[in-house]
Protein backbone atom coordinates (compact mmCIF):
# COMPACT_ATOMS: atom_id res chain seq x y z
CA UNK A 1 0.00 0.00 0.00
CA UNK A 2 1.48 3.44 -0.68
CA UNK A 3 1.51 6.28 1.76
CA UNK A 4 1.35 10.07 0.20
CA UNK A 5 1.48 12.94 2.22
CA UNK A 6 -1.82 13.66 1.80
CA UNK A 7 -2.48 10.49 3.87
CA UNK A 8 -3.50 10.84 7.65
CA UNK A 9 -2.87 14.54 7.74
CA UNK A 10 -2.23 16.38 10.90
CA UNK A 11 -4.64 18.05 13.32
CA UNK A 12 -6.07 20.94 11.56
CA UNK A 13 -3.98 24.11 12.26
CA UNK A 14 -1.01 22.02 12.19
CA UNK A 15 1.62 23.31 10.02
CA UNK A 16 4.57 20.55 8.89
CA UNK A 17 7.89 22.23 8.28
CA UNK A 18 10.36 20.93 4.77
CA UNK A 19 11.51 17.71 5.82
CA UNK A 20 12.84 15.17 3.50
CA UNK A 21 13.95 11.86 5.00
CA UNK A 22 13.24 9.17 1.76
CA UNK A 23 16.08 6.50 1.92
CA UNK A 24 16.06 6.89 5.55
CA UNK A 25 14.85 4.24 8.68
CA UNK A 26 12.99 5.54 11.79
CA UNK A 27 12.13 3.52 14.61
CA UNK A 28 9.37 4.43 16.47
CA UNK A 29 8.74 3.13 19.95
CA UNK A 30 5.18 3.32 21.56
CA UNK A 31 3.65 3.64 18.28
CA UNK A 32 0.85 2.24 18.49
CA UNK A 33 -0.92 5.45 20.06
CA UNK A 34 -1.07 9.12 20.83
CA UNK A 35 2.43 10.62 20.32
CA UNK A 36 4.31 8.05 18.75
CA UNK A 37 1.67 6.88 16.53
CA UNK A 38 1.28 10.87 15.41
CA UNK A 39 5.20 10.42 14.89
CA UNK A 40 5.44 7.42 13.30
CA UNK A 41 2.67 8.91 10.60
CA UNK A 42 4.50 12.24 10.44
CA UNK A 43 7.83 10.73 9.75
CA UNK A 44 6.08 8.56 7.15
CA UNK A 45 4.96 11.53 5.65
CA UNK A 46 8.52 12.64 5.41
CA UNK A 47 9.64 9.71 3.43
CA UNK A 48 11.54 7.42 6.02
CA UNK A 49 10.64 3.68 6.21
CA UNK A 50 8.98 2.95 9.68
CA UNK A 51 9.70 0.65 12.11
CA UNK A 52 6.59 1.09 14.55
CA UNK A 53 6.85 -0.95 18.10
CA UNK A 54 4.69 -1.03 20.77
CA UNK A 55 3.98 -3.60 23.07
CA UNK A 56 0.20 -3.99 21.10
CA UNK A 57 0.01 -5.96 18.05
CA UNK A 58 -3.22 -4.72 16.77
CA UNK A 59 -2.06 -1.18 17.22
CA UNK A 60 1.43 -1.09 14.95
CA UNK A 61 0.41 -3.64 12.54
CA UNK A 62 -2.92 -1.15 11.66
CA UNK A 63 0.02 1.11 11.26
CA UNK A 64 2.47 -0.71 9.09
CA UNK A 65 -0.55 -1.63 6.44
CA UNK A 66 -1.20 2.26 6.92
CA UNK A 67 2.37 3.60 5.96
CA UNK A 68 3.97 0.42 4.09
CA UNK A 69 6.78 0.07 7.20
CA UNK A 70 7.38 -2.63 9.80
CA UNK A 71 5.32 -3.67 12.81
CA UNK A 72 7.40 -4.88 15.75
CA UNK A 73 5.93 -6.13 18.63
CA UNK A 74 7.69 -5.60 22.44
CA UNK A 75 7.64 -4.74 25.27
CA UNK A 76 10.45 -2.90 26.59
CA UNK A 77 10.73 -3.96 29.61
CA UNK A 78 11.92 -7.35 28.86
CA UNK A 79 15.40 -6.82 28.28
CA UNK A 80 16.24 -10.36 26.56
CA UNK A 81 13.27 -9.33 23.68
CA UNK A 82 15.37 -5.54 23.59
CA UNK A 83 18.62 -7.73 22.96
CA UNK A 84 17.39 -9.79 20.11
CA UNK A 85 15.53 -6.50 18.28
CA UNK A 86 17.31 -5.53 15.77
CA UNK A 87 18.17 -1.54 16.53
CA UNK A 88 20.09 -0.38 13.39
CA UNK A 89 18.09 3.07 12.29
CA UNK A 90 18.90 6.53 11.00
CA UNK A 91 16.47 8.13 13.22
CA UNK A 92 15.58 6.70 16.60
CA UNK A 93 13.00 8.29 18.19
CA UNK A 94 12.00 7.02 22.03
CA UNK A 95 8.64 7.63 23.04
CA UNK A 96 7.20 4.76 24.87
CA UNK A 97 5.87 5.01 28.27
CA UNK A 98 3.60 3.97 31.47
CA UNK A 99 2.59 5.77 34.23
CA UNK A 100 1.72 4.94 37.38
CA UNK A 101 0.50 7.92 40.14
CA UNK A 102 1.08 7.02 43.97
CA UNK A 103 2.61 8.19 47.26
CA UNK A 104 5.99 7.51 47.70
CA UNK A 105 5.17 5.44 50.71
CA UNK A 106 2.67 3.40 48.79
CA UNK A 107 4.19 3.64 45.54
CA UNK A 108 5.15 -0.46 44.67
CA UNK A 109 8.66 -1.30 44.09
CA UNK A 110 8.01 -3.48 40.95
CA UNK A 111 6.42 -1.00 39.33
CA UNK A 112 8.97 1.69 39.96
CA UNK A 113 11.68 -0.50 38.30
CA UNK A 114 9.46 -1.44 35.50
CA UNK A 115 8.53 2.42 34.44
CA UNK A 116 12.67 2.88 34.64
CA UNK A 117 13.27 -0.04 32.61
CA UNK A 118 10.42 1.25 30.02
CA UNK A 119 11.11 4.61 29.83
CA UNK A 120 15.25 5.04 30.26
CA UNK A 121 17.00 1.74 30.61
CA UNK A 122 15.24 0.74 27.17
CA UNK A 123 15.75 3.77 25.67
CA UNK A 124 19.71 3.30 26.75
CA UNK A 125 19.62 -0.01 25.01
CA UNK A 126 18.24 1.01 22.48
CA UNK A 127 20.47 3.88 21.36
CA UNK A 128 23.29 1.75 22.06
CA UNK A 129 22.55 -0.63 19.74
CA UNK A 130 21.66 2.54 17.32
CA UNK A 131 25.14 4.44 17.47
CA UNK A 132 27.57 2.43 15.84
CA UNK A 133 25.16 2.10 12.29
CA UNK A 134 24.99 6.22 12.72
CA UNK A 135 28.38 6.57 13.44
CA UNK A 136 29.56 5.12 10.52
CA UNK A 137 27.09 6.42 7.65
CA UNK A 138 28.36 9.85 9.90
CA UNK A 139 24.29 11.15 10.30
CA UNK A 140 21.67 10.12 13.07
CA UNK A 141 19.30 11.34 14.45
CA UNK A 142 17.99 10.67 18.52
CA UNK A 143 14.89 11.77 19.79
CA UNK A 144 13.99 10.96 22.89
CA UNK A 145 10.00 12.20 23.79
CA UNK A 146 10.32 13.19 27.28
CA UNK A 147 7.76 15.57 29.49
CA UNK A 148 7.76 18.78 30.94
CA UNK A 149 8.37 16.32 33.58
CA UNK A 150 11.88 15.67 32.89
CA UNK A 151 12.38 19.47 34.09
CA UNK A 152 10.16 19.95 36.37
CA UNK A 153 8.47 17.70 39.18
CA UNK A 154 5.05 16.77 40.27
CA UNK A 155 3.67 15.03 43.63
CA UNK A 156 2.79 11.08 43.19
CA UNK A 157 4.61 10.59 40.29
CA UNK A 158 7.56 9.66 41.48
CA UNK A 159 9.01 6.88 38.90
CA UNK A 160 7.52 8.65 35.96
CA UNK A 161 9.94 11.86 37.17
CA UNK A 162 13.02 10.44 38.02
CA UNK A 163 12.49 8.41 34.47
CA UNK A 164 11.74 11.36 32.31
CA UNK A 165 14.95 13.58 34.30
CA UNK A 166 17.23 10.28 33.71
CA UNK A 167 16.07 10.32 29.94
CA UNK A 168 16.93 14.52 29.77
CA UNK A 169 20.50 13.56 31.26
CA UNK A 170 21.05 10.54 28.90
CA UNK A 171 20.13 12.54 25.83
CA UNK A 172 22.80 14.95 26.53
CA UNK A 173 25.53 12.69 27.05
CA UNK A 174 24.22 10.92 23.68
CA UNK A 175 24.53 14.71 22.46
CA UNK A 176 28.05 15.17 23.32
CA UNK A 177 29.69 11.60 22.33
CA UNK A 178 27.64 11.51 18.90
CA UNK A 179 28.75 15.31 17.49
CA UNK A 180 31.94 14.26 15.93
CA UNK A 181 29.91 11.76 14.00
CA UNK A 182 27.01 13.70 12.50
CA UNK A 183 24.80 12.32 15.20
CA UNK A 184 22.33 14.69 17.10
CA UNK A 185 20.33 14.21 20.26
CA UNK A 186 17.38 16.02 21.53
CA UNK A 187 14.17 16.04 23.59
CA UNK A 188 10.56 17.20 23.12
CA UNK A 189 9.48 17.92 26.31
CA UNK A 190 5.44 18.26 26.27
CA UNK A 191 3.10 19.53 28.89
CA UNK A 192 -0.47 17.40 28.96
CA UNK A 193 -1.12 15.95 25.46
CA UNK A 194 -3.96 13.91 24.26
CA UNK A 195 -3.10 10.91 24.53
CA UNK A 196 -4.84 7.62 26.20
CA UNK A 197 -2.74 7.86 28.74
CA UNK A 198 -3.31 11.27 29.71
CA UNK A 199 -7.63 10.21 29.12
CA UNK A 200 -6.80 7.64 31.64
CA UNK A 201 -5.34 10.25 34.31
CA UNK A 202 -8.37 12.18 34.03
CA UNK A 203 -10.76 9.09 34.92
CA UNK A 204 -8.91 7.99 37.27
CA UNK A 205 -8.58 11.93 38.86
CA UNK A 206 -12.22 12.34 38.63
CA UNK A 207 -13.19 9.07 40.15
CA UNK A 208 -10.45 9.45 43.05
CA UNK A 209 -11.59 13.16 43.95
CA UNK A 210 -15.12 12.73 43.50
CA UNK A 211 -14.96 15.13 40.66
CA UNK A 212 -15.93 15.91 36.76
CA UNK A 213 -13.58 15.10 34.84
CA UNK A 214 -13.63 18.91 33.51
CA UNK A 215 -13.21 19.64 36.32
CA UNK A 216 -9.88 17.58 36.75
CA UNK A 217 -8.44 19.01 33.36
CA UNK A 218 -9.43 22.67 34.57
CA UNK A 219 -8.61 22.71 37.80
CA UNK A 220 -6.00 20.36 38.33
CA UNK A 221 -3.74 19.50 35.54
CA UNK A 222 -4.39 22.47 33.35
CA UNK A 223 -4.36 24.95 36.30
CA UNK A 224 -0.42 25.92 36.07
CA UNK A 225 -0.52 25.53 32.08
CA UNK A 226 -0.74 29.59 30.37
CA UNK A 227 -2.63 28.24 27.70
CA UNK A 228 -6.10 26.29 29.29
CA UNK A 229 -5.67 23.29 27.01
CA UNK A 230 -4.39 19.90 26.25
CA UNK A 231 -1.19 19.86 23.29
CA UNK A 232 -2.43 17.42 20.10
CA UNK A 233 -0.46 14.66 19.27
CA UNK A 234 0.14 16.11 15.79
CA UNK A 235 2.31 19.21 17.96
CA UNK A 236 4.27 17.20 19.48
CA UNK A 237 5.25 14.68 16.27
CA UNK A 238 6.05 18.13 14.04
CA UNK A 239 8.97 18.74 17.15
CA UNK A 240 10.19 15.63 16.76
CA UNK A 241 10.24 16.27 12.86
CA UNK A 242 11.73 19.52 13.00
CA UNK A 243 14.71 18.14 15.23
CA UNK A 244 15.53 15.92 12.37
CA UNK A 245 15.61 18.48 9.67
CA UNK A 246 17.94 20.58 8.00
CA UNK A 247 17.32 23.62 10.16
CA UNK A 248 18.11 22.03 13.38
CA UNK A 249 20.89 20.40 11.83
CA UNK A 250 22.91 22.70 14.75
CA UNK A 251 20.77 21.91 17.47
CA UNK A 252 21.46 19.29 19.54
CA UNK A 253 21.51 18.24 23.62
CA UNK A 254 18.54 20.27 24.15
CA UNK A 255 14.74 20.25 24.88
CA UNK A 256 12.18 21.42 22.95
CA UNK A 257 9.72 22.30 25.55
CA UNK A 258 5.81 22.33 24.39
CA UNK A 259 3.79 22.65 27.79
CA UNK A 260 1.37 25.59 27.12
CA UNK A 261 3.56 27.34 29.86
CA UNK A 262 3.45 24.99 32.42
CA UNK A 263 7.26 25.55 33.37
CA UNK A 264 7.13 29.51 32.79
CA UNK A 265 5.57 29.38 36.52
């Protein structure tokens, strides 16, 4: 099946920047939904063959028929199935992630080293395995989708945090070892996006507090935000794309933050 740009165009009011990636090989992790699944179409759009993963089959294999790439089904946190993936790419982009929203005192161990293996020991592995295939073609591309909450920190969400600040350290590091070989490293740091995840947090907000769920994305996670509403998918995936065109060709160990002004506070 062929893919055009005119395929599975961004939100409206979305506007996609030059980018040319034909020839090239993105791999896409969470892509079955929300962010990475906006990516994984967006850098489709731009040419690039697509390896979508996610830990659903359903999800990435609806995607591969959609934009003619690869469906790879994983889940992250099961290092062995990391080791035997395959991770050669021109532009890795790391997206996937859990959360989980608890006291530390009743926050569960197991699931504290599960959203760090997920969401920064994976990503490690993964751009590891990525570097040397870069290095020696002498262009990559690393894009690691963190959160405003790699620079900033929020009550209960303890893992999720220290995950997303791990990931903002690793990137730079990535950043400074991979310069001398064409290889660049950023981060996209959104606020709340729409995502299933985020839909999730709001149920689960609402039922807790004995609230509407309006009332939840009003009051509570949109109440520090400048601009009173949720970032699109589409946003977030045109960041990622501008990171790996010519323009930002200079830019590199940084974050692109896109939080409605959540961290201007």
């Amino acid at each position: 099946m062929s893919f055009t740009p005119a395929d599975h165009a961004p939100a409206s009011g979305v506007e996609e920047i030059a980018l040319d990636l034909g020839g090239r090989t993105a791999l896409v992790t969470g892509a079955g939904s929300g962010i990475g699944r906006a990516t994984a179409l967006r850098l489709a759009r731009a040419g690039a063959h697509v390896r979508a993963l996610d830990v659903t089959r359903a999800a990435v294999e609806e995607l591969a028929d959609l934009t003619g790439g690869t469906a790879e089904v994983l889940d992250l946190s099961d290092f062995d199935a990391v080791g035997a993936l395959d991770p050669t790419a021109d532009v890795l982009v790391n997206c996937a992630g859990i959360q989980h929203v608890a006291p530390i005192e009743q926050f569960p161990p197991e699931q504290f080293s599960r959203i760090l293996r997920i969401m920064l020991e994976a990503p490690f592995r993964l751009v590891r395995g990525a570097l040397p295939g870069m290095y020696a073609q002498g262009w990559g591309r690393v894009v690691n989708v963190s959160s405003v909450h790699g620079i900033r920190a929020s009550a209960y969400k303890s893992a999720y945090v220290a995950a997303k600040h791990g990931l903002e350290g690793l990137s730079k590091v990535v950043a400074l070892e991979g310069a001398a070989h064409g290889v660049t490293s950023n981060c996209v740091d959104p606020g709340y996006v729409r995502t299933p995840l985020v839909d999730q947090q709001i149920a689960d907000q609402a039922a807790a507090h004995g609230i509407s769920e309006e009332q939840v994305l009003g009051e509570v996670m949109l109440a520090s935000a400048a601009l009173k509403r949720l970032v699109e998918p589409a946003e977030v995936a045109e960041m990622v794309a501008f990171v790996c065109s010519r323009t930002a060709a200079s830019m590199t160990g940084t974050s692109l933050v896109v939080d409605g002004g959540w961290s201007a506070r």
